[in-house]
Protein backbone atom coordinates (compact mmCIF):
# COMPACT_ATOMS: atom_id res chain seq x y z
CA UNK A 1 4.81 7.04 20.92
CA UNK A 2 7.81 5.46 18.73
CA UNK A 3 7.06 6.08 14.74
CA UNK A 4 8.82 2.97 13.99
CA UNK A 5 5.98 0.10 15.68
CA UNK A 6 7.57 -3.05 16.30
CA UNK A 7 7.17 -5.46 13.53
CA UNK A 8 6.62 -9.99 13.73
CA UNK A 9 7.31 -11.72 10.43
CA UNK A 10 5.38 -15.08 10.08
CA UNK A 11 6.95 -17.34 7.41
CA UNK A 12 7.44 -20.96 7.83
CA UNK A 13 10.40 -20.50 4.80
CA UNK A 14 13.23 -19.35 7.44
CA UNK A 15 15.05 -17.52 4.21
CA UNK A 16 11.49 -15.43 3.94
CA UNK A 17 12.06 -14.04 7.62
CA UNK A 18 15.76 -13.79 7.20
CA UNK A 19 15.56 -11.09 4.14
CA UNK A 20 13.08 -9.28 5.92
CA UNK A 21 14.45 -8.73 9.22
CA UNK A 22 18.01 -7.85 7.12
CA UNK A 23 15.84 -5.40 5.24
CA UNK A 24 13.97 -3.81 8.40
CA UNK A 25 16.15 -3.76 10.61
CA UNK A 26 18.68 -1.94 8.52
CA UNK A 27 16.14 0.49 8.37
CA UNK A 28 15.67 0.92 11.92
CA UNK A 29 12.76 -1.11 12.57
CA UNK A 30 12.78 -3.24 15.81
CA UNK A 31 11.72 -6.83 14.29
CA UNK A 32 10.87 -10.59 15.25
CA UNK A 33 9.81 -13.89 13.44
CA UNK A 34 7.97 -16.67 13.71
CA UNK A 35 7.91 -19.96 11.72
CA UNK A 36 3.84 -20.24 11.29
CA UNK A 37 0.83 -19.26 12.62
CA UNK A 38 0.96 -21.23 15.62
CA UNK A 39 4.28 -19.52 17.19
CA UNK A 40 3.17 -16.42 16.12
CA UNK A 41 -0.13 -16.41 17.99
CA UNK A 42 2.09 -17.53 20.93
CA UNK A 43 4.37 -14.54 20.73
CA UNK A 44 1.56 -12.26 20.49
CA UNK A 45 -0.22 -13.33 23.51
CA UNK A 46 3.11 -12.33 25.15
CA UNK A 47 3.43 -9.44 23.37
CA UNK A 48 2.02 -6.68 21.38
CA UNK A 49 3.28 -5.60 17.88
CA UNK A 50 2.14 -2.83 15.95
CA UNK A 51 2.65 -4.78 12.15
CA UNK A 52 2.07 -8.36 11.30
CA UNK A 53 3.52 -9.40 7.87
CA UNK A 54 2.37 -13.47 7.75
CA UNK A 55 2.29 -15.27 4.87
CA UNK A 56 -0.93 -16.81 3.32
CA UNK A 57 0.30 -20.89 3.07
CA UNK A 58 1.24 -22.04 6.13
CA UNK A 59 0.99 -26.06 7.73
CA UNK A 60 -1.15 -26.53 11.05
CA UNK A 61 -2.25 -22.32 11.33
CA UNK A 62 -2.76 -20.56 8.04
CA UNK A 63 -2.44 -16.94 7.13
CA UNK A 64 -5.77 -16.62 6.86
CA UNK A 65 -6.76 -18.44 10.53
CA UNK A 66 -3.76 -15.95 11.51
CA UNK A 67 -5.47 -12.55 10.45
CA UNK A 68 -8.82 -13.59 11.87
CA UNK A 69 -7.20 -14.21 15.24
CA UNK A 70 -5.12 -10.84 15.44
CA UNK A 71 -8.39 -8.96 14.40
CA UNK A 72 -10.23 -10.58 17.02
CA UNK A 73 -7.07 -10.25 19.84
CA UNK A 74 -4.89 -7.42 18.70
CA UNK A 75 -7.80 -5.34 16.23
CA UNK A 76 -5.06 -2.76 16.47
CA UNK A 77 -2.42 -4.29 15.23
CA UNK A 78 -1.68 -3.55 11.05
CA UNK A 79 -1.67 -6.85 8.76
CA UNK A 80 0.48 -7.08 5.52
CA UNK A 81 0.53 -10.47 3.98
CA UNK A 82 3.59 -11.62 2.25
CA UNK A 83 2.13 -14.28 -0.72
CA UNK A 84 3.47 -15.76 -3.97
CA UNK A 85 0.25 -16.35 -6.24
CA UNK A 86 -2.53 -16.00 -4.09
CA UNK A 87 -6.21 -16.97 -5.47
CA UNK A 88 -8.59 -14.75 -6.03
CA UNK A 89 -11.03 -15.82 -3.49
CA UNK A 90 -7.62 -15.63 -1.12
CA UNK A 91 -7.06 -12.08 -1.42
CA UNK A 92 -10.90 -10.80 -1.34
CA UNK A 93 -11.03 -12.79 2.00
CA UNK A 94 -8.16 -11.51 3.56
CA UNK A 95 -9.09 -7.86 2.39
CA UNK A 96 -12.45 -8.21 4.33
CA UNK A 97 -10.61 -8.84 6.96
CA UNK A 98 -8.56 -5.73 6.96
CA UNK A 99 -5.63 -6.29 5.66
CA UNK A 100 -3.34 -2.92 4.73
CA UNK A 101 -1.43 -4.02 1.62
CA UNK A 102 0.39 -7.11 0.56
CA UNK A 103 4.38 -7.53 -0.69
CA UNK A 104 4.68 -9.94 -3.72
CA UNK A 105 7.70 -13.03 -2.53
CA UNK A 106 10.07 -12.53 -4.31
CA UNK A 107 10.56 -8.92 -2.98
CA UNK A 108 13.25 -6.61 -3.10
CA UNK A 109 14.06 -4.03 -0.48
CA UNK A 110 12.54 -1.22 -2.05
CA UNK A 111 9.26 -2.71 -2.43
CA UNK A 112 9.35 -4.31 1.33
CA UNK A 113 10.27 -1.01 2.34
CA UNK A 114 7.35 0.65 0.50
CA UNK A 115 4.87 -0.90 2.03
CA UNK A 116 6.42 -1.02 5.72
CA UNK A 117 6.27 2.60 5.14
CA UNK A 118 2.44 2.96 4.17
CA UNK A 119 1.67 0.22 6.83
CA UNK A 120 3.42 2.52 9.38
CA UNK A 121 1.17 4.96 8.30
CA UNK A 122 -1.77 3.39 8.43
CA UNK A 123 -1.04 2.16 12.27
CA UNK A 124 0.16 5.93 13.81
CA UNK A 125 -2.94 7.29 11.68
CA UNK A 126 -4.99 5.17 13.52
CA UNK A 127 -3.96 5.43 16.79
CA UNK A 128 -3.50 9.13 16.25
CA UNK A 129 -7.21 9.25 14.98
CA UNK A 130 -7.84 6.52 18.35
CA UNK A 131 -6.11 9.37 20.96
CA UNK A 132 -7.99 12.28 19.43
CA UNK A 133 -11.28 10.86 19.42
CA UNK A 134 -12.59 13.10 16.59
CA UNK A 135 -13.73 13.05 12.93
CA UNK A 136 -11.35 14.56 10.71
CA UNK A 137 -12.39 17.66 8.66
CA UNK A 138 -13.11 17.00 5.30
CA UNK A 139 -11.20 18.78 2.94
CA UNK A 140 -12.50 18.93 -0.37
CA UNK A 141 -15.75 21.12 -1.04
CA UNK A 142 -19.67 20.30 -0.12
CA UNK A 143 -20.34 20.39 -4.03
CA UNK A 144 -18.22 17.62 -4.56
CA UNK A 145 -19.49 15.60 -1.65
CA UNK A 146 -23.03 16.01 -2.74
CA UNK A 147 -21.61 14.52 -5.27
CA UNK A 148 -20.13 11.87 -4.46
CA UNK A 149 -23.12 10.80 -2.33
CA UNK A 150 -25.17 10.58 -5.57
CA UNK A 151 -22.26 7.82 -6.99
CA UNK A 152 -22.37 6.07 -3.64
CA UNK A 153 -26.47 6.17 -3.53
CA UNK A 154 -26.37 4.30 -7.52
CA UNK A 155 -24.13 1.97 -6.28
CA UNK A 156 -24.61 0.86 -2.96
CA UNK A 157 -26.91 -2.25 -3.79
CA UNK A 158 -24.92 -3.42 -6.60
CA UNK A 159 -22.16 -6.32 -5.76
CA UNK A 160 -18.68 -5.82 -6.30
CA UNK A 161 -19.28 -1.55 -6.68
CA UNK A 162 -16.72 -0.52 -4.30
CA UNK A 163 -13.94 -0.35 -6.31
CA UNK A 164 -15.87 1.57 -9.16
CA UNK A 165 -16.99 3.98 -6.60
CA UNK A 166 -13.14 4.43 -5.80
CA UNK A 167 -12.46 5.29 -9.47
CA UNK A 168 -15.25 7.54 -9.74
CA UNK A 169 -14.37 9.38 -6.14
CA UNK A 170 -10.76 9.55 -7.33
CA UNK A 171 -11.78 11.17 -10.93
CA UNK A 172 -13.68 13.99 -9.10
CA UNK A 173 -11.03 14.47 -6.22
CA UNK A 174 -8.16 13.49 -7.93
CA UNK A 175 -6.95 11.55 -5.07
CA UNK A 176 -8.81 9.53 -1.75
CA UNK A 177 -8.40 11.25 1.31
CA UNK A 178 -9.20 9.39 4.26
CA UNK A 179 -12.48 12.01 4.97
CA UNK A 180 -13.74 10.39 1.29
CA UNK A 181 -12.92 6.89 2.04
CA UNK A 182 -14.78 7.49 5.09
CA UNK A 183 -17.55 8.61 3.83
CA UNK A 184 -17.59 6.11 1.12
CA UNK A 185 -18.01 3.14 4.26
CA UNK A 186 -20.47 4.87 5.79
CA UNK A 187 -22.35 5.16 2.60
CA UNK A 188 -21.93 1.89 1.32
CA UNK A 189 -22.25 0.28 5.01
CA UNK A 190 -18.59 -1.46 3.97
CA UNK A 191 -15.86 -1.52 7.41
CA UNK A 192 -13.62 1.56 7.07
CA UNK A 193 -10.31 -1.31 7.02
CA UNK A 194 -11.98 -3.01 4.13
CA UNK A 195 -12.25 0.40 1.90
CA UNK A 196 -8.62 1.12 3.09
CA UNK A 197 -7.43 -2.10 2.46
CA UNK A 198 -8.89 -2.09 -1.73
CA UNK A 199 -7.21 1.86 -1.59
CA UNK A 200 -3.68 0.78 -1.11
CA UNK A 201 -3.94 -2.81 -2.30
CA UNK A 202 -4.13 -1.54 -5.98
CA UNK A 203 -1.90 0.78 -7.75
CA UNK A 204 -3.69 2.74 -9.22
CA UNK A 205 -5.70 4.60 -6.46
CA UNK A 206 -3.63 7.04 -4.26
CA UNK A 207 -4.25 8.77 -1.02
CA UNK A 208 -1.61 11.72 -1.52
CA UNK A 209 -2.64 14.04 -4.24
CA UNK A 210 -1.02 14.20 -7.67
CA UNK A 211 0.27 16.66 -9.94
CA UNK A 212 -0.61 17.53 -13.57
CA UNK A 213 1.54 14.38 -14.74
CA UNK A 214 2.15 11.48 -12.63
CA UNK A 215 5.14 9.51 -12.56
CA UNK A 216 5.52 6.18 -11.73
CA UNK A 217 8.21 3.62 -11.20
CA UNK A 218 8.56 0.12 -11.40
CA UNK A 219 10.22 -1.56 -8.93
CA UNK A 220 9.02 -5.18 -8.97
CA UNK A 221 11.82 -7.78 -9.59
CA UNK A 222 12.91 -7.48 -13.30
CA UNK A 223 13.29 -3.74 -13.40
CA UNK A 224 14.79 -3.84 -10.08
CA UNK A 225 17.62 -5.94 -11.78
CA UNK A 226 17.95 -3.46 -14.32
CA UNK A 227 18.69 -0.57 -12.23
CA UNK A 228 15.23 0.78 -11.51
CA UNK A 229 16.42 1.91 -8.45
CA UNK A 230 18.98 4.08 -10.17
CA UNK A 231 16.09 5.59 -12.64
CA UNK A 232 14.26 6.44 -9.06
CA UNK A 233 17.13 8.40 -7.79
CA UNK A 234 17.91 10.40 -11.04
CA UNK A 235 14.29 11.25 -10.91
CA UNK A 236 14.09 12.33 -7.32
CA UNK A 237 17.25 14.32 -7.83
CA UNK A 238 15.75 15.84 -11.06
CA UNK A 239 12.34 16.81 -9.72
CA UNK A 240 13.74 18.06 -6.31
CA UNK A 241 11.13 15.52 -4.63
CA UNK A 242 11.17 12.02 -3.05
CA UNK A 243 9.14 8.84 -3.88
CA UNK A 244 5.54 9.68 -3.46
CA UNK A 245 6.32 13.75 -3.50
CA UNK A 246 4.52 16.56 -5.89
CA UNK A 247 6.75 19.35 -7.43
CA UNK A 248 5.90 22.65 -6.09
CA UNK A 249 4.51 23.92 -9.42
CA UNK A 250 2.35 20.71 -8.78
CA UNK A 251 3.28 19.47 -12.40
CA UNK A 252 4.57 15.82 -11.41
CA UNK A 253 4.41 13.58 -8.55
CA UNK A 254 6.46 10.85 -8.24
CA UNK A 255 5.45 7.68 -7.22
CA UNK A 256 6.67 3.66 -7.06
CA UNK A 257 4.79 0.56 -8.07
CA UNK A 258 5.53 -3.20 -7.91
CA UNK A 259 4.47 -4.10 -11.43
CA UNK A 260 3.01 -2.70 -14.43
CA UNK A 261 2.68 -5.93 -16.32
CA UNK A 262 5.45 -5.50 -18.89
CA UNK A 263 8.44 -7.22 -17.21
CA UNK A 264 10.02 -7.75 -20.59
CA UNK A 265 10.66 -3.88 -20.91
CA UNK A 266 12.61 -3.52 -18.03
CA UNK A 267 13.20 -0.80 -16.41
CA UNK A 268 9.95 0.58 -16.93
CA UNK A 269 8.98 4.24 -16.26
CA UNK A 270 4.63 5.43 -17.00
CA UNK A 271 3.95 8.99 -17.03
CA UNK A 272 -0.11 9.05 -16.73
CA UNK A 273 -0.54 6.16 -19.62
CA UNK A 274 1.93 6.53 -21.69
CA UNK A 275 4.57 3.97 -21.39
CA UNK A 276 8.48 4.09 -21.80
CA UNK A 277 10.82 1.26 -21.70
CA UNK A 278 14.39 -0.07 -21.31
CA UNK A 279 14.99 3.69 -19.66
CA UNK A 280 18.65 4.31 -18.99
CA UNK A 281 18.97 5.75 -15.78
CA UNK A 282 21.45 8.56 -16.48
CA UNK A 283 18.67 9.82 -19.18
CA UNK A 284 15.63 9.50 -17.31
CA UNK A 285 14.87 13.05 -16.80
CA UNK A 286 14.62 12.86 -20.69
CA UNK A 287 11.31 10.99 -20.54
CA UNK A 288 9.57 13.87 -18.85
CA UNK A 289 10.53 16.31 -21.35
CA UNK A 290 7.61 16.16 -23.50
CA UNK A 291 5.24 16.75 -20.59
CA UNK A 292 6.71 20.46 -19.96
C-alpha cells in the first residue's frame, strides 16, 4: 500500500489546479484535475483516488453536490475543500459530511502541504484501522474516561455541544487521541468523520500530544511573505524537532497554523497565549527563552 494516495484537484479556476499540482507533485504526490464537479465525478467513476481537494463554488456541480456523491460512491476516499470565504452554514454542512480539513485560496505551499499531510493521515489510518478490523486500545487511564463520559452524558442533548466537549476532553487529556474522539461519537451518537472533521478543522485542538509550552507558527499568507517559513526552520533547528514534534524533555512542541488573526504583525510566533510579533527569523529561538 503506497503512503502517498493519489490525489484529484477540482477547481473550475485552471490557475487553482495549476499551483496545486506544482506544489504536490514536487512533493512526490501522483496528482490529477478537474475543472468542476461534473468532470470530476466522471474521472472518478473511472478511477479511484485516495484525496479529493474540490472547491466549494462551482457552475452546473457544486462542491457541496461533489462531497455528497464521493461519500455515497467512494466513502473511502478523504475530502479537503479548497474555499475563499465560505458561509457559515457552508462549512457546518460540508463538515457533516465528513470532510478532513479545508486549505484557505490563497494558499501557500506550506499550508497546502500541511494539510495533504494530515489528510494522508487520516486516509492510511483508516484503511489501516479498515485491514485490521479491530478497536484500538485506549491509551489514557479508566479514571479519566469515567470522566469524560460524565462531560459527554451533560452534554449530549444540548445543540451545538460537540465542540465544547472537545475542549473539555482536550483539558483533561491534553490532546484527542483517536480512542477519545471515538468514544466521544459513540457517546454523543455524532459519525466518527464528523468529530474528526471539527478536530482538525480548528486550530486549536490537536491529536499529537504537546509539551509543557506549545509553539505555534503562522503560516497563512502575510507572515508567509515575511519569512515565516524561515522563523519555522530556525525553530526546528533550535528545538532538534520538526513541525508538529515534542522535545524529548517534553517542554515544547512545535506546531504550524494558517492564521492567528493578527495579519498586521507579521511574522507571528504564540507560545501557549502569549503573543510575539514582527519575529526576525535569525532571533527566534530568543522568544522561547523566557519559557525555560
Amino acid at each position: 500500500m503506497s503512503d502517498k494516495p493519489n490525489i484529484l484537484v477540482v477547481d473550475d479556476e485552471s490557475i487553482v489546479i495549476r499551483s496545486a499540482e506544482l506544489v504536490l507533485k514536487g512533493a512526490g504526490y501522483e496528482v490529477e484535475g478537474a475543472n468542476g464537479g461534473r468532470e470530476a465525478i466522471a474521472k472518478m467513476e473511472q478511477k479511484s483516488y485516495g484525496l479529493v481537494f474540490t472547491d466549494l463554488k462551482m457552475p452546473e456541480v457544486d462542491g457541496i453536490t461533489l462531497i455528497r456523491w464521493v461519500r455515497n460512491a467512494r466513502p473511502d476516499t478523504g475530502i479537503v475543500i479548497l474555499t475563499g470565504y465560505p458561509s457559515q452554514d457552508t462549512i457546518k454542512e460540508a463538515l457533516s459530511l465528513g470532510i478532513i480539513d479545508y486549505v484557505p485560496k490563497p494558499f501557500t505551499p506550506a499550508v497546502l502541504l500541511d494539510v495533504t499531510q494530515r489528510a494522508v493521515h487520516w486516509v492510511l489510518e483508516r484503511r489501516g484501522a479498515a485491514g485490521k478490523g479491530e478497536e484500538e486500545k485506549e491509551d489514557f487511564p479508566p479514571s479519566m474516561a469515567a470522566e469524560l463520559d460524565k462531560v459527554i452524558e451533560f452534554y449530549r442533548d444540548k445543540p451545538g455541544s460537540l465542540i465544547p466537549v472537545l475542549q473539555r476532553a482536550q483539558e483533561m487529556i491534553g490532546w484527542l487521541p483517536v480512542p477519545a474522539l471515538r468514544r466521544i461519537a459513540q457517546g454523543m451518537n455524532i459519525p466518527p468523520a464528523e468529530v474528526h472533521s471539527v478536530t482538525t478543522f480548528y486550530s486549536f485542538f490537536t491529536m499529537k500530544p504537546r509539551g509543557d509550552h506549545n509553539v505555534r507558527v503562522c503560516l497563512g499568507t502575510a507572515c508567509y511573505v515575511k519569512r515565516a517559513e524561515e522563523v519555522m526552520k530556525t525553530l526546528e533547528e533550535g528545538l532538534g524537532v520538526e513541525v508538529g514534534g515534542v522535545t524529548p524533555d517534553r517542554k515544547f512542541s512545535l506546531e504550524e497554523v494558517r492564521c492567528l488573526g493578527a495579519c498586521g504583525l507579521a511574522p507571528v510566533v504564540m507560545v501557549d497565549s502569549d503573543t510575539f510579533a514582527g519575529i526576525d527569523p535569525k532571533a527566534a529561538m530568543d522568544v522561547l527563552k523566557p519559557y525555560g
